[in-house]
Protein backbone atom coordinates (compact mmCIF):
# COMPACT_ATOMS: atom_id res chain seq x y z
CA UNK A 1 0.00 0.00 0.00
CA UNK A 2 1.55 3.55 -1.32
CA UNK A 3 2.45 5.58 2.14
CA UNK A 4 0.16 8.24 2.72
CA UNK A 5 0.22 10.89 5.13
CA UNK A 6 -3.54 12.26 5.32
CA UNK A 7 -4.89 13.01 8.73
CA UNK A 8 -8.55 12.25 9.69
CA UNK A 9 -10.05 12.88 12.98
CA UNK A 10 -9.59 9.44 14.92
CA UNK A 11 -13.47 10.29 16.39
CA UNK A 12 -15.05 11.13 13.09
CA UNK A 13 -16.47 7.56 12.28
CA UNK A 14 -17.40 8.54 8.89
CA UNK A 15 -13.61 9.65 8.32
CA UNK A 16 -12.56 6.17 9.20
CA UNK A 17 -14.89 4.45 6.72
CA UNK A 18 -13.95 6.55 4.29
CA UNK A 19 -9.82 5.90 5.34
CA UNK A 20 -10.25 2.30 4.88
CA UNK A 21 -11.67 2.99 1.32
CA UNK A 22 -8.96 5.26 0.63
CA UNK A 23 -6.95 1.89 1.73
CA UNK A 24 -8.53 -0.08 -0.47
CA UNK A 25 -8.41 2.17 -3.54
CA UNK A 26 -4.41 2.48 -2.84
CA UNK A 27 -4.79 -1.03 -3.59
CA UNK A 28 -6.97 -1.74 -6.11
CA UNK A 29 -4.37 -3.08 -9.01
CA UNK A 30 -2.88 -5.37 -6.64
CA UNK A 31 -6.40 -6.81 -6.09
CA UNK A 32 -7.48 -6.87 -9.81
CA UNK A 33 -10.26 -3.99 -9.09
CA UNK A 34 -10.96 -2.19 -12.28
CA UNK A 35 -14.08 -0.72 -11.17
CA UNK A 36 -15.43 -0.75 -7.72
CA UNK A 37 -18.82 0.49 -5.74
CA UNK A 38 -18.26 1.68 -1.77
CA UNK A 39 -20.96 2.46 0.31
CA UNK A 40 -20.33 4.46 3.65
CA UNK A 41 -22.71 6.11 6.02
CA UNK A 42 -23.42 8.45 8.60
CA UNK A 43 -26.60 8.61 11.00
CA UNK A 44 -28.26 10.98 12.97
CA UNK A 45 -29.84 13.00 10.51
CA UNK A 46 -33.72 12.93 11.71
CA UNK A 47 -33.09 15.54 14.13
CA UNK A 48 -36.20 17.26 14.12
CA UNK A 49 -36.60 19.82 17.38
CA UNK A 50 -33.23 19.78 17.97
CA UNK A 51 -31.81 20.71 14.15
CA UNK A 52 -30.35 23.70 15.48
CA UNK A 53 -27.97 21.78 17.64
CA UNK A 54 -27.34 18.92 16.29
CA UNK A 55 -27.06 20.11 12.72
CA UNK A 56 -24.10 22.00 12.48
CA UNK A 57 -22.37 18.87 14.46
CA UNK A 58 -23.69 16.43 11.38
CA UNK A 59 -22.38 18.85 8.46
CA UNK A 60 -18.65 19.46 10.38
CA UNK A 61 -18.28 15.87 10.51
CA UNK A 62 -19.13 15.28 6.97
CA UNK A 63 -16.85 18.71 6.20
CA UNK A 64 -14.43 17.17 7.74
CA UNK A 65 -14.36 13.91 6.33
CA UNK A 66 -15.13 14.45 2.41
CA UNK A 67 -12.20 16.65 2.57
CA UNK A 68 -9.75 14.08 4.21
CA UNK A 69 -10.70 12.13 1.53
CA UNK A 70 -10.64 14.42 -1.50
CA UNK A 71 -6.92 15.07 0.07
CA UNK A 72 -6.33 11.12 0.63
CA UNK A 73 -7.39 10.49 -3.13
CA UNK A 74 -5.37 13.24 -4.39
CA UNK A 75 -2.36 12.06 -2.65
CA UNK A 76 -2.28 8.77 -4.47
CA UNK A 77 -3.20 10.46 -8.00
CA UNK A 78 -6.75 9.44 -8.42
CA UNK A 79 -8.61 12.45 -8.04
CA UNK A 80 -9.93 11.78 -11.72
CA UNK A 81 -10.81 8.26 -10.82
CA UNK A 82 -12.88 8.79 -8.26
CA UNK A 83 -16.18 9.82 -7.75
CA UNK A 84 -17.82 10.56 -4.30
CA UNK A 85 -21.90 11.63 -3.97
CA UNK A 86 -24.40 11.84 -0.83
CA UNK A 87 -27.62 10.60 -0.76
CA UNK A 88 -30.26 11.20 1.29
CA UNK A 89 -32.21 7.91 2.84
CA UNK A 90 -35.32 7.52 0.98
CA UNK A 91 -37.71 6.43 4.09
CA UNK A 92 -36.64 10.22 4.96
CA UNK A 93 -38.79 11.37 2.06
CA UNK A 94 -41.91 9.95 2.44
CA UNK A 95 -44.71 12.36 2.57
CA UNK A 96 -47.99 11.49 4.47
């Protein structure tokens, strides 16, 4: 595995899924990966009466993450390789 020295917060949980794909994109010749899907995901989101506080908590930790990341991919020259997107859960959406 190419050395990399990208930080990410040790108690952002998303950062660390997101580290071990990082790891396993650094090695995805040696495993004969051409093309690979990686899910990842964060919780909390149905905050309702307490969006104010818990909110800005949700977004830093994504911040924080997605730009490890975008840092950890550019580091091992993949940046144009790799393409990272958000969804939303869709049992969030329903509308009664």
């Amino acid at each position: 595995m190419p050395v990399r020295n990208v930080p990410y917060r040790d108690e952002n949980a998303l950062g660390a899924q997101l580290k071990i794909l990082a790891d396993m994109i650094s090695v995805q010749a040696v495993l004969g990966q051409s093309r690979q899907v990686y899910f990842v995901g964060l919780g909390g989101w149905d905050t309702h009466d307490n969006q104010a506080d818990l909110h800005p908590g949700l977004l830093a930790t994504l911040s924080q993450a997605l730009a490890a990341f975008n840092n950890d991919i550019n580091a091992l020259g993949k940046a144009n390789e790799v393409t990272t997107i958000t969804l939303c859960n869709k049992n969030m959406l329903k509308i009664k």
